[in-house]
Structure formats: C-alpha cells, structure tokens
Protein backbone atom coordinates (compact mmCIF):
# COMPACT_ATOMS: atom_id res chain seq x y z
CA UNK A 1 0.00 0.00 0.00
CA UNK A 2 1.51 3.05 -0.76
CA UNK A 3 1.98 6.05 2.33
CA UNK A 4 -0.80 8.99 1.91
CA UNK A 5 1.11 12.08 0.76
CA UNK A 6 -1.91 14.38 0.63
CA UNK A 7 -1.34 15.59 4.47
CA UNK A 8 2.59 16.78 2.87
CA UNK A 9 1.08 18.23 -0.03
CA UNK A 10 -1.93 20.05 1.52
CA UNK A 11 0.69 21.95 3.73
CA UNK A 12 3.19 22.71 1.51
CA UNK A 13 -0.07 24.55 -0.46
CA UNK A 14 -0.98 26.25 2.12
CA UNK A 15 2.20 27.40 2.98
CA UNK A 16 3.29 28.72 -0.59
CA UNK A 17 -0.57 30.30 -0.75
CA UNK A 18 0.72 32.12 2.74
CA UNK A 19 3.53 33.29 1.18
CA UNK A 20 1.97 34.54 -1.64
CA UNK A 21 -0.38 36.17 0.09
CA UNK A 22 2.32 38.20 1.65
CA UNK A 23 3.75 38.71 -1.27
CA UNK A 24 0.81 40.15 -2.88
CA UNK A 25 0.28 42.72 0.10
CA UNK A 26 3.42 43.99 -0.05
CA UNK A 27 3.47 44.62 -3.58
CA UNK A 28 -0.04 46.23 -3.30
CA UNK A 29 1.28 48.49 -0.75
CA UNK A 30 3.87 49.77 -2.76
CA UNK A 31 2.08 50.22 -5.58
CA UNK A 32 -0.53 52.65 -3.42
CA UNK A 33 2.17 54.28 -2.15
CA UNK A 34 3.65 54.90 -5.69
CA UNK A 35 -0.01 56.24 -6.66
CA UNK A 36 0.41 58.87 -3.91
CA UNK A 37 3.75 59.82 -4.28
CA UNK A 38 3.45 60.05 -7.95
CA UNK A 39 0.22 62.53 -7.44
CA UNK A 40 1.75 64.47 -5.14
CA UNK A 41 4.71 65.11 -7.22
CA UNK A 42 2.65 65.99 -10.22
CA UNK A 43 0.85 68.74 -7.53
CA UNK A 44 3.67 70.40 -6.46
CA UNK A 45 4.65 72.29 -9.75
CA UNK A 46 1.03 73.26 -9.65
CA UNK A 47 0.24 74.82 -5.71
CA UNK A 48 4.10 76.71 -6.78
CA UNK A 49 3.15 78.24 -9.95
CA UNK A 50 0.22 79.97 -7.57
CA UNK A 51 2.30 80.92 -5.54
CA UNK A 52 -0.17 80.03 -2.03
CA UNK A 53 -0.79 76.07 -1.60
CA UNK A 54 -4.24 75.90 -0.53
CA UNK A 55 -4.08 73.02 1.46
C-alpha cells in the first residue's frame, strides 16, 4: 500500500498560498504608495506656480 502524501502536499499549499499572500500585500502596498507619491509630485509644480498652496 503506498503512504498517503496528501497531508505533505496540503501543507506545503498552504504554505506557498501564505507566502503569496504576503507577497501580494506587499506589492499592493507599494504600488498605493507609488499612486500617492506620484500625485503628489505631479501637484507640487502646480500649488508653486500659484504661488499660495491651498491646502
């Protein structure tokens, strides 16, 4: 009879899903913070050209 390897298998899934998971936060993270930085720095030349930032 041969030994059940689903158990091995079934964890090893989960654990690369975990990882992924992590993974996928941290590049989702970046990306908002990318997003912000990226309108903010398109802004700038704008609220200076006023001359008053009207924040």
């Amino acid at each position: 009879m041969k030994p059940n390897k689903t158990p091995r298998k079934h964890a090893a899934f989960a654990s690369s899903r975990r990882q992924k998971r992590k993974w996928m936060t941290a590049v989702a993270c970046m990306a908002v913070l990318v997003a912000f930085g990226t309108i903010w720095a398109l802004m700038m030349p704008a609220a200076t050209l006023e001359g008053e930032a009207h924040w």
